[in-house]
Protein backbone atom coordinates (compact mmCIF):
# COMPACT_ATOMS: atom_id res chain seq x y z
CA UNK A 1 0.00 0.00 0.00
CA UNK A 2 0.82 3.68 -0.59
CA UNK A 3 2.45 5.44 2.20
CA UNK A 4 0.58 8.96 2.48
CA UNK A 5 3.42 11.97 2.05
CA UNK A 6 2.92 15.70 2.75
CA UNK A 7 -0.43 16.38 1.28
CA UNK A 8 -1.41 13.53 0.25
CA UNK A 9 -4.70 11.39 1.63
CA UNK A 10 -4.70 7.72 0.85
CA UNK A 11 -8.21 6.96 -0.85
CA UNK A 12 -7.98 3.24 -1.10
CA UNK A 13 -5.14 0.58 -1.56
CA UNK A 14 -6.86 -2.93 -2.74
CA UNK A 15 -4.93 -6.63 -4.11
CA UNK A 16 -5.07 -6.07 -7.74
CA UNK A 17 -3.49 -9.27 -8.12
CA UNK A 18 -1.07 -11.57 -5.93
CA UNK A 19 1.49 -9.34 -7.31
CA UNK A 20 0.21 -5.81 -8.35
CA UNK A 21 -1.66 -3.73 -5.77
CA UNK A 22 -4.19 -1.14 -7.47
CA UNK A 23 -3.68 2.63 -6.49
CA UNK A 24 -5.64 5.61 -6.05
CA UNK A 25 -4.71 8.44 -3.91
CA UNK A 26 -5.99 11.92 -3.89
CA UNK A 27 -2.70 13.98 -4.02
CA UNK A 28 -2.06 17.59 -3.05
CA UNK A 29 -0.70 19.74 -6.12
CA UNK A 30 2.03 21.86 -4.61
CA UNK A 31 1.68 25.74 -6.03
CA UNK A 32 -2.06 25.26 -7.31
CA UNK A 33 -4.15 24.57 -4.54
CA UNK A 34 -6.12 21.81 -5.82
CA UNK A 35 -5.98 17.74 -5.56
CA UNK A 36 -5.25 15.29 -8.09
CA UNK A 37 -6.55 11.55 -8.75
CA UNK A 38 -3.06 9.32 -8.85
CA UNK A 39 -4.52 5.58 -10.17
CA UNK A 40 -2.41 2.67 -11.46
CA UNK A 41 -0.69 -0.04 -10.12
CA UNK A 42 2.32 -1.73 -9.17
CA UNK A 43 3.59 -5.08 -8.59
CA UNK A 44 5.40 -5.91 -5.07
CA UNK A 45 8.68 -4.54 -4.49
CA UNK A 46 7.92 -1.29 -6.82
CA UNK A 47 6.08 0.53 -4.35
CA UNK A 48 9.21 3.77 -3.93
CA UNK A 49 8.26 4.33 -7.98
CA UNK A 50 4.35 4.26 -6.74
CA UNK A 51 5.13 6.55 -3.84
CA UNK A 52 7.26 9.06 -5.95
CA UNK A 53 5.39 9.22 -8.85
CA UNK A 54 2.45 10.57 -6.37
CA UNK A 55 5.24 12.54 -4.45
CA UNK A 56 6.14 14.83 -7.54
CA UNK A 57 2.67 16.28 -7.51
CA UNK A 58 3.28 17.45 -4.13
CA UNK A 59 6.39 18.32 -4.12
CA UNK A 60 7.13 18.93 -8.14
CA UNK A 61 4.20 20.74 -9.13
CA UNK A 62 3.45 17.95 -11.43
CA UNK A 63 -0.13 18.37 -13.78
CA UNK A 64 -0.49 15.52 -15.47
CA UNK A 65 1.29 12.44 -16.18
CA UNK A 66 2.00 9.01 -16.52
CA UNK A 67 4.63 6.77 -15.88
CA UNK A 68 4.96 2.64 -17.09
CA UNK A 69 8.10 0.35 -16.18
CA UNK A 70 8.79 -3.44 -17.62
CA UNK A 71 10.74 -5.73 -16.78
CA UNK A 72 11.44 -9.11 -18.36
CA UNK A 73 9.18 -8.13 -21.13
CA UNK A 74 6.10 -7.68 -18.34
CA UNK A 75 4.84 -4.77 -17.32
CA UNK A 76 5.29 -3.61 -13.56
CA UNK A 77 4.35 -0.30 -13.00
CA UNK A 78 1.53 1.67 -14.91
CA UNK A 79 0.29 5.43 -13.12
CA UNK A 80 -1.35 8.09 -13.82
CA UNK A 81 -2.32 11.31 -12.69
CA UNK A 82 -3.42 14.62 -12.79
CA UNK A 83 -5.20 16.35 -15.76
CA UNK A 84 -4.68 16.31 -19.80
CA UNK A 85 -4.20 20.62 -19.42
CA UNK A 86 -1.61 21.70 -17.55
CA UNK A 87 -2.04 25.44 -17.80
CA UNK A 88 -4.32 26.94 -15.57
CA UNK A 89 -6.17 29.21 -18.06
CA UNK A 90 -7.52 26.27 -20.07
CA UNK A 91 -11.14 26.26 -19.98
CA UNK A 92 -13.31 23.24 -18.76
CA UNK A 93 -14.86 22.76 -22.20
CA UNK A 94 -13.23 22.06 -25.40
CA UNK A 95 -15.58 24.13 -27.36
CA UNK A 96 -14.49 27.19 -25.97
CA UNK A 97 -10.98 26.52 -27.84
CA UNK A 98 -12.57 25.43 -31.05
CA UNK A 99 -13.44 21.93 -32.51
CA UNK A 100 -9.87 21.36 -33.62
CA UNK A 101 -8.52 21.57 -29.95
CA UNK A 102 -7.12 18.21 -28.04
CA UNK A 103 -7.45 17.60 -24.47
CA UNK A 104 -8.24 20.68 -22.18
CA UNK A 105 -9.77 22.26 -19.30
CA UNK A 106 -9.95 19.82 -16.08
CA UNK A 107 -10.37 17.10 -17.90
CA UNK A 108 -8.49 13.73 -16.21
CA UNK A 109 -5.44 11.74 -17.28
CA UNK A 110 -6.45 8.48 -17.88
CA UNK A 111 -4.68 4.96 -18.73
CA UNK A 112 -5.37 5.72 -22.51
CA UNK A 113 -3.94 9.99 -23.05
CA UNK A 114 -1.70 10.11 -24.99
CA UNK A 115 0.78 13.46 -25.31
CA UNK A 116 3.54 15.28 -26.99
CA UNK A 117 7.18 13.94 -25.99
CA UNK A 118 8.96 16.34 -27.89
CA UNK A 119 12.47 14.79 -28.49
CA UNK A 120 11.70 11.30 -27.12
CA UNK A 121 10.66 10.97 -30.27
CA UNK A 122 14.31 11.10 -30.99
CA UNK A 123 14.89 7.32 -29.35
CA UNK A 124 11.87 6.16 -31.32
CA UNK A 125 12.84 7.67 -34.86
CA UNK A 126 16.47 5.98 -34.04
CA UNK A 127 15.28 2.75 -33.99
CA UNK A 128 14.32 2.88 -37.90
CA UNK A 129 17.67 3.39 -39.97
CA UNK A 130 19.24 0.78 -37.35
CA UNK A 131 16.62 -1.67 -37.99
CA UNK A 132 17.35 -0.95 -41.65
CA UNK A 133 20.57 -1.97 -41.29
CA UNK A 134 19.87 -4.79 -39.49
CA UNK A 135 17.67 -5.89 -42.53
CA UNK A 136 20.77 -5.33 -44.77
CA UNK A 137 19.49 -1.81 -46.28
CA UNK A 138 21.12 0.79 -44.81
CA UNK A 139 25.12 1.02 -44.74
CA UNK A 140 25.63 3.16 -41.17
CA UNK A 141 29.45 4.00 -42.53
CA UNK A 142 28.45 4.86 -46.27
CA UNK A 143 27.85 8.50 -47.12
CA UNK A 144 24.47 10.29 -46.44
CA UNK A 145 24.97 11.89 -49.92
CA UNK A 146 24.65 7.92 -51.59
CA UNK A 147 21.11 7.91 -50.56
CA UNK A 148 20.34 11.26 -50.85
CA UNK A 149 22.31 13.41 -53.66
CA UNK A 150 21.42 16.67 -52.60
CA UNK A 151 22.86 16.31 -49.46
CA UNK A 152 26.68 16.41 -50.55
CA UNK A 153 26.34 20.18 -51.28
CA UNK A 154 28.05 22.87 -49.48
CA UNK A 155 30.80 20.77 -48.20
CA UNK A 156 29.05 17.58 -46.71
CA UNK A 157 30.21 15.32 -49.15
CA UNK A 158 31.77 13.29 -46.77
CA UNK A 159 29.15 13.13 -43.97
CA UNK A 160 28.42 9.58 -43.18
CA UNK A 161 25.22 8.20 -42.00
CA UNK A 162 26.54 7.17 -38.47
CA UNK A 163 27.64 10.93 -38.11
CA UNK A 164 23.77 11.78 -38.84
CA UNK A 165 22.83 9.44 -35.98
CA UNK A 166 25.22 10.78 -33.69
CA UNK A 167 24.78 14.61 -34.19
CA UNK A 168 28.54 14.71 -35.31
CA UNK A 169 27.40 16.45 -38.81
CA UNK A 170 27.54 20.09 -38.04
CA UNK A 171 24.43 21.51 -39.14
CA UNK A 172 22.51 21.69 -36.14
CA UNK A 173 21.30 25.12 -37.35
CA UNK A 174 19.91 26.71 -40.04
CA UNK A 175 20.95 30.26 -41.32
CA UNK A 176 17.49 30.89 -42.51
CA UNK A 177 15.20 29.50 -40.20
CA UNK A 178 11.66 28.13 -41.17
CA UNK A 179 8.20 29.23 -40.66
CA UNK A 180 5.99 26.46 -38.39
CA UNK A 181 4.26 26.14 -41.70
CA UNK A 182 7.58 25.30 -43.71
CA UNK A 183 8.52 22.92 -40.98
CA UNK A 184 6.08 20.73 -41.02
CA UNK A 185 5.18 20.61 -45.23
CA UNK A 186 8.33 17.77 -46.00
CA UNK A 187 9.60 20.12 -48.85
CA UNK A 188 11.71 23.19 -47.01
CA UNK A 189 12.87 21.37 -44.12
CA UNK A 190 15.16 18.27 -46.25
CA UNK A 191 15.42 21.68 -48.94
CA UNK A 192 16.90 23.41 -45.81
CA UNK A 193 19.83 21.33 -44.26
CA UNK A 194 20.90 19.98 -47.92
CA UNK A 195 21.76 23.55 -49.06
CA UNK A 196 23.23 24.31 -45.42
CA UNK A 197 26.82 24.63 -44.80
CA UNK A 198 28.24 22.83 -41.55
CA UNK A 199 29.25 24.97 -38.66
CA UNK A 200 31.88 22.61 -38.36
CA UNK A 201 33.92 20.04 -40.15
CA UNK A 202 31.64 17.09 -40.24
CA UNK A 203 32.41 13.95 -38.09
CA UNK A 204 35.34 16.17 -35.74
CA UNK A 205 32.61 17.35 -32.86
CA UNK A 206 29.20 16.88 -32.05
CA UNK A 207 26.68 19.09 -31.06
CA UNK A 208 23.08 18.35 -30.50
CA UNK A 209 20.55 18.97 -33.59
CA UNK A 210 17.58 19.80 -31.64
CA UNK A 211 15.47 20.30 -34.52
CA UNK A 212 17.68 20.03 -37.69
CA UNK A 213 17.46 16.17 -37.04
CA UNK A 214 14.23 15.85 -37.98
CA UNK A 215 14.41 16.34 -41.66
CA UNK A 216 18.01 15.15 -42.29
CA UNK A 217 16.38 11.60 -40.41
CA UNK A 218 13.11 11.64 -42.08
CA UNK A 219 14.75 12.44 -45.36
CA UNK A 220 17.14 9.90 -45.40
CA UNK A 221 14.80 7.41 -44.64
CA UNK A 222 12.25 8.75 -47.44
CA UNK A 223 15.12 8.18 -49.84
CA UNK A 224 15.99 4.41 -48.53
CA UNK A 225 12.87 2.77 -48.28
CA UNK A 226 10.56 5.12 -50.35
CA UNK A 227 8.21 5.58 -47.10
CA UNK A 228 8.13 8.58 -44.66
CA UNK A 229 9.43 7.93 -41.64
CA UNK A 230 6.25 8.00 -39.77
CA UNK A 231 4.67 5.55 -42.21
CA UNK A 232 7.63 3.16 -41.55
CA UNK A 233 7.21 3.14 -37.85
CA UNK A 234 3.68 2.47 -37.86
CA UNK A 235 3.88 -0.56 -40.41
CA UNK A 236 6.87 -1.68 -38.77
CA UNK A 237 6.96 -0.99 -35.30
CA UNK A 238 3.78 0.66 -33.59
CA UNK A 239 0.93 -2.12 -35.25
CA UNK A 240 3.27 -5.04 -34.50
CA UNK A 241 3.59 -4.37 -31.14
CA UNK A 242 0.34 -2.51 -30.38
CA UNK A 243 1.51 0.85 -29.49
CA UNK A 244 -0.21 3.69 -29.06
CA UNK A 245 2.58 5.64 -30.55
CA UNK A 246 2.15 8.19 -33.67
CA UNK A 247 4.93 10.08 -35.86
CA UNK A 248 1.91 11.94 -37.76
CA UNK A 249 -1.22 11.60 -35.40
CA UNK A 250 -4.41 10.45 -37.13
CA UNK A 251 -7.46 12.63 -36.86
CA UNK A 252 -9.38 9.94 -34.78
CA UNK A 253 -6.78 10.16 -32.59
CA UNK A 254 -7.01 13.64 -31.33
CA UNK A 255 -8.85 13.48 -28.33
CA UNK A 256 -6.89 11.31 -26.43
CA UNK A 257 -3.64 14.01 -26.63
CA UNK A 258 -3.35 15.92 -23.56
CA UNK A 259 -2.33 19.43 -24.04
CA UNK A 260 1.22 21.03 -23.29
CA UNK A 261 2.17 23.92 -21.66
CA UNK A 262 4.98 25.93 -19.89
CA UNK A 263 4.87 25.49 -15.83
CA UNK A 264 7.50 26.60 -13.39
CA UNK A 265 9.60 24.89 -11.42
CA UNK A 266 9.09 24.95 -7.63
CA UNK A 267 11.39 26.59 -5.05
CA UNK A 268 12.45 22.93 -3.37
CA UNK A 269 12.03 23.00 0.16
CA UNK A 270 15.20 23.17 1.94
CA UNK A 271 14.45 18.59 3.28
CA UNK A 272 15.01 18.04 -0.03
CA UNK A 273 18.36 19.64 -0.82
CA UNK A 274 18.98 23.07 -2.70
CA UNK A 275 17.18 24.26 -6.26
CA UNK A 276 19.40 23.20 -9.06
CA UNK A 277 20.34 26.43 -11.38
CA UNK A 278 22.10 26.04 -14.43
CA UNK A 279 25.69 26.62 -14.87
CA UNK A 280 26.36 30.33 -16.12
CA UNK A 281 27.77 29.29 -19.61
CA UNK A 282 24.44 27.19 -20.09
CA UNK A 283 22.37 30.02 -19.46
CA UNK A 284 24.32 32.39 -21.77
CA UNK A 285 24.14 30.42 -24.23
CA UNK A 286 20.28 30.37 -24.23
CA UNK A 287 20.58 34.03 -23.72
CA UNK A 288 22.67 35.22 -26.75
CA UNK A 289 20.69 35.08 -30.23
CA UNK A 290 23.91 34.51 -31.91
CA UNK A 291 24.92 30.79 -30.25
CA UNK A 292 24.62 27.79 -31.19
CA UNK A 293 22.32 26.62 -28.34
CA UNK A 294 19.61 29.51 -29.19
CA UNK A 295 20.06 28.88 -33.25
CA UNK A 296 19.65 25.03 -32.54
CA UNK A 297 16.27 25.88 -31.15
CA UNK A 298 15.05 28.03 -33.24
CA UNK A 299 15.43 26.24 -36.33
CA UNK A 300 11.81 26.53 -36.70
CA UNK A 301 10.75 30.34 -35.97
CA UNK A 302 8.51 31.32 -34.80
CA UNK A 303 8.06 28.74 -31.81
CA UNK A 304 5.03 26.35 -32.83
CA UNK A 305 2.28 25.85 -31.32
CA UNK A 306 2.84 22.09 -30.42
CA UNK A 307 -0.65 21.77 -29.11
CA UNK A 308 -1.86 22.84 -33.19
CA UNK A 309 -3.46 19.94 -34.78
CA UNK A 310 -0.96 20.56 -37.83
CA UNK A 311 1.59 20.37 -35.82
CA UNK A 312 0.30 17.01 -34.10
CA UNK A 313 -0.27 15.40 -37.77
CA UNK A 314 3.22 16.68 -39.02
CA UNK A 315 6.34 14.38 -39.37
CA UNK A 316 8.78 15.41 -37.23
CA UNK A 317 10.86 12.98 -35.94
CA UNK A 318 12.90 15.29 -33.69
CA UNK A 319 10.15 16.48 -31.54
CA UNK A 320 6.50 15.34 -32.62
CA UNK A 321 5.52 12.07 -31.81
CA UNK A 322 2.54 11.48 -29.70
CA UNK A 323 2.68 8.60 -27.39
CA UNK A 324 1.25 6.70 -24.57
CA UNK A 325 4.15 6.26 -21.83
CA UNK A 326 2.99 2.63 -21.91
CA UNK A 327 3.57 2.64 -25.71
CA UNK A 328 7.05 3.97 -25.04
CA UNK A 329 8.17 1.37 -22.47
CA UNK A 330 7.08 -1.02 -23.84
CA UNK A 331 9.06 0.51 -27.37
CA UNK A 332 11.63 0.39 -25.00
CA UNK A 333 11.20 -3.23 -23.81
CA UNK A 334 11.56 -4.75 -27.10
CA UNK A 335 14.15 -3.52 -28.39
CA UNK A 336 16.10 -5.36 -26.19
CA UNK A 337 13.80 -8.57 -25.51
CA UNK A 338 11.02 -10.16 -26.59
CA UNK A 339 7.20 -9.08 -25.33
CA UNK A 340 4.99 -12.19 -24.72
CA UNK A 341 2.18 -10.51 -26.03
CA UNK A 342 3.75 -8.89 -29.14
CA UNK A 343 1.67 -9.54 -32.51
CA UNK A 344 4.90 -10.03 -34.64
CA UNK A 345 7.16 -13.50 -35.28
CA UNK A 346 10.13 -11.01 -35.66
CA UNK A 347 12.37 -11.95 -33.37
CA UNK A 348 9.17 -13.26 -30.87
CA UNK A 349 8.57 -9.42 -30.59
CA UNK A 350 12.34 -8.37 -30.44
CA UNK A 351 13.31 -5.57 -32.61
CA UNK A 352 17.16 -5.53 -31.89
CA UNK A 353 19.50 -8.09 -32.55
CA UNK A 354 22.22 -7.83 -29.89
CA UNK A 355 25.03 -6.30 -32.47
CA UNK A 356 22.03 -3.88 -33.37
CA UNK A 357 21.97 -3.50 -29.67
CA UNK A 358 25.62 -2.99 -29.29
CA UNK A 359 26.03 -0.56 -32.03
CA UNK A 360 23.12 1.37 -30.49
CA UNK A 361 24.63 2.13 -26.90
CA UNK A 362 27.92 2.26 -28.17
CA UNK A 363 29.63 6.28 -27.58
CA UNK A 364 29.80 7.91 -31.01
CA UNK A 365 30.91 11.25 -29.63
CA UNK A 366 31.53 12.28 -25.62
CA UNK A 367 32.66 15.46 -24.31
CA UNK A 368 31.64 19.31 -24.71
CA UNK A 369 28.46 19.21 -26.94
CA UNK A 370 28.68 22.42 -28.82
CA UNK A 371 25.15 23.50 -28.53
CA UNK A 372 24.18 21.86 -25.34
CA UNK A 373 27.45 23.46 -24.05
CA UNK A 374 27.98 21.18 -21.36
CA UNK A 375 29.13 16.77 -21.82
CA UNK A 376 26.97 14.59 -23.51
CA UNK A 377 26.83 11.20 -24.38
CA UNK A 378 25.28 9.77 -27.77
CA UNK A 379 25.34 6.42 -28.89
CA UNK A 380 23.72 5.78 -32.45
CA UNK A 381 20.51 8.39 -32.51
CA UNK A 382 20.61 7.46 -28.12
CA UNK A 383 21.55 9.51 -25.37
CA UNK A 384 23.67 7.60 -23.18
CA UNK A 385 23.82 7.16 -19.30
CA UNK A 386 25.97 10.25 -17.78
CA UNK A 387 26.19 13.41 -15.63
CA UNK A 388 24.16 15.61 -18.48
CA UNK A 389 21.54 12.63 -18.91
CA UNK A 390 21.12 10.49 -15.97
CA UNK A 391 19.45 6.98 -16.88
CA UNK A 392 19.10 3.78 -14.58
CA UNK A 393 23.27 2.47 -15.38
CA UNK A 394 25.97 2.59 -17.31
CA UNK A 395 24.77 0.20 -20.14
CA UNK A 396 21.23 2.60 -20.61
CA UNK A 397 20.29 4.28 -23.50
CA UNK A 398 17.14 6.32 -24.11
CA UNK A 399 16.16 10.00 -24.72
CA UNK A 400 14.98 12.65 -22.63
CA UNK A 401 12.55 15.56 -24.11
CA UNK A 402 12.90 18.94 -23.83
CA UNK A 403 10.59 20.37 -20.94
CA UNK A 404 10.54 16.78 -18.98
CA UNK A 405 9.70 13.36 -20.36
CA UNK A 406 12.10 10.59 -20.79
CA UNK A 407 11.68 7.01 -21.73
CA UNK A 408 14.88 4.56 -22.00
CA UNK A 409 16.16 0.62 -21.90
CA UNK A 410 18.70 -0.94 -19.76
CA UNK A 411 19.47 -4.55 -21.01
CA UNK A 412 21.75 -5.37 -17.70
CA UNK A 413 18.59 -4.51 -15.46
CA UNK A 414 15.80 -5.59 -18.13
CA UNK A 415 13.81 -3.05 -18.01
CA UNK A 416 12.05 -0.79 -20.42
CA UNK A 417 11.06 3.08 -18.53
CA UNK A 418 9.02 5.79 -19.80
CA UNK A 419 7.36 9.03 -18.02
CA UNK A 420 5.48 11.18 -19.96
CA UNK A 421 4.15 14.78 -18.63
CA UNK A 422 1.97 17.78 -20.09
CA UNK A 423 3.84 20.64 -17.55
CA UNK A 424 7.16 21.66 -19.79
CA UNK A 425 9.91 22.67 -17.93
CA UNK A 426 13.38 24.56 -19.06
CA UNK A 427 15.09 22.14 -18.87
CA UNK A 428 16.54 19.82 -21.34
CA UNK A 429 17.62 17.09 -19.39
CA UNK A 430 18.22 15.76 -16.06
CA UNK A 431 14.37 16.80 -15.11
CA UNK A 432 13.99 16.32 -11.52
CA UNK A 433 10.63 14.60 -12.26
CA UNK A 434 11.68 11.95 -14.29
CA UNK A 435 14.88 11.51 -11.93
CA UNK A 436 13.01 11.58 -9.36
CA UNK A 437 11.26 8.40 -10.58
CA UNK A 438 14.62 6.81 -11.77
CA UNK A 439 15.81 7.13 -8.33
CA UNK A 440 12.90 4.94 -7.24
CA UNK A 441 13.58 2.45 -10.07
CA UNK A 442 17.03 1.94 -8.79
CA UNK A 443 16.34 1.11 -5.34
CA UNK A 444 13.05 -0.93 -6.13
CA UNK A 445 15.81 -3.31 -8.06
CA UNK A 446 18.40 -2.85 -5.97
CA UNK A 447 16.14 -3.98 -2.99
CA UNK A 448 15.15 -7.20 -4.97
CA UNK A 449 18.35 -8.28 -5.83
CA UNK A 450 19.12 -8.09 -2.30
């Protein structure tokens, strides 16, 4: 059962099963004066993730989220919480923002929202030109320019397609940047970063292409199987294994999204340690029009309105799939083992093969990333475990998105994580939500294997 914290009052705790126990808790939301339903469950041994998802309303100003772990290929944990609106100005009824408007107003989180993930989507849109080479039709060290002519110009002849993957190909900005509407029509973006010179020699540094990546990905894989990317990972990945997971969201689908919006952090009470500020080269760097940090971002200007149902139907694999979080762990979960349940005879619902595996969570660049200023860690199209992106272990790869949610594998613990929210932070990584919940991860295994 649920231990009540600060604010919380423990509705009722009942035997789901003889190993998950059923959850819902009314929780206090810290900074808006209200209470939240937190439902779910969690099998025995998992109840620190239970109590801390359920803590970061209280003492995270959480709005609404979700949060699904497996392990083994079975799922263990699966919460949710809070409302599909975050913002408090979002009215009650949906027709007050038009018919075209998703989520809203007070309206619950349920099992089935889905949401935004902004560069999560990253991990997911990874999986597809390494699966490609698995199947023999993608060479990872031939040049991007082989598939795609256009690309060679302007000095990135020599860019190969494992620099693409690991943000080593220098043109994480654009010198003209694109309108929301040019972004999302599949022309100007591919168009954009073909005719763009590197801001530095391809393949020598890497540097993280925020929003850049999304056409130089999709493009590529346009030109190698003749498919857009989000086609491909529906055919190929979502409908085998029954996710709930969209690159391009369908127009039946638009109900279940969950809306987005800017919250801020919380002042953290002095129990739980001092408020983390960002170093003062990070923040300059956001600051000054002219860096690469602020450029990366603002590829597409103005910003767009992510919550636009153009935007939600669009094809951008850097920052607009929609997903369930139990979509993306379980994503997670086969890549690196089967799922029982998993409608596909690939594999017995495996995606990677372990040198797919290995090649994916192997470091392709380390050290100063030149737009996220400080160290990161990239495997092929994967953040990797370390002090800029903090996953479960060494061997974990994943991706965080900007504002909060994060979804990753660890083979060595089995386990496939995601937590999806609708209240965007600054932050890029590191969000003290999400690590909050890692944090209870680690000890719920730790305390097994003891």
């Amino acid at each position: 059962m649920i231990l009540p914290g600060p604010g919380m009052i423990l509705t009722h705790g009942t035997l789901h099963h003889k190993e998950k126990h059923s959850t819902h808790a009314r929780v206090g939301m810290a900074g808006v004066g209200s209470v939240v339903d937190v439902q779910g469950t969690a099998a025995d041994g998992f109840e620190p993730v239970r109590d801390a998802f359920a803590a970061n309303f209280t003492r995270h100003g959480e709005r609404g989220a979700a949060m699904v772990l497996y392990r083994e290929g079975e799922k263990v944990v699966d919460l949710w919480g809070g409302t599909k609106a975050p913002d408090a100005e979002a009215p009650d009824d949906d027709s007050e923002r038009g018919p075209e408007a998703s989520g809203g107003g007070r309206e619950p989180w349920t099992q089935d929202t889905a949401q935004v993930v902004r560069s999560v989507t990253k991990g997911v849109a990874a999986a597809v030109p390494l699966l490609l080479h698995q199947r023999g039709q993608l060479d990872l060290d031939g040049r991007v320019s082989t598939y795609w002519p256009e690309f060679k110009a302007a000095g990135k002849e020599r860019v190969l397609v494992r620099h693409l993957l690991a943000h080593r190909t220098g043109v994480p900005v654009l010198d003209t940047p694109l309108t929301p509407a040019e972004a999302v029509d599949g022309i100007s973006g591919p168009r954009a970063v073909a005719a763009q010179r590197p801001v530095w020699e391809p393949g020598t540094a890497h540097g993280y292409h925020a929003q850049t990546y999304s056409w130089l990905l999709g493009e590529l894989v346009r030109r190698v199987t003749g498919r857009t990317i989000g086609r491909w990972i529906a055919e190929e990945i979502a409908r085998p294994l029954g996710l709930d997971l969209w690159l391009g969201l369908p127009e039946e689908q638009r109900g279940r999204v969950g809306r987005i919006a800017a919250v801020e952090a919380l002042a953290a009470p002095a129990a739980h340690g001092p408020r983390i500020r960002p170093k003062r080269s990070v923040a300059e760097a956001y600051r000054d029009p002219e860096s690469l940090t602020r450029r990366a971002f603002a590829a597409i200007t103005p910003v767009p309105d992510e919550n636009d149902p153009a935007y939600l139907a669009a094809e951008l694999p850097a920052s607009g799939g929609v997903a369930t979080a139990e979509a993306l762990a379980r994503f997670y979960a086969a890549l690196i083992g089967p799922l029982p349940s998993a409608r596909t005879a690939r594999s017995g619902g495996r995606l990677f093969a372990p040198a797919t595996l290995t090649m994916a969570r192997t470091e392709e660049s380390a050290g100063p990333d030149r737009v996220l200023v400080v160290g990161t860690r990239y495997g092929l199209g994967y953040m990797l475990h370390g002090p800029a992106c903090p996953l479960l272990g060494p061997g974990s790869f994943g991706h965080p998105g900007r504002g909060g949610s994060l979804a990753f594998a660890d083979p060595e613990a089995r386990i496939g994580f995601a937590y999806v929210t609708n209240g965007m932070r600054r932050g890029v990584t590191a969000d003290p939500r999400a690590q909050a919940l890692v944090r209870a991860v680690r000890t719920s295994l730790a305390a097994r294997e003891a």
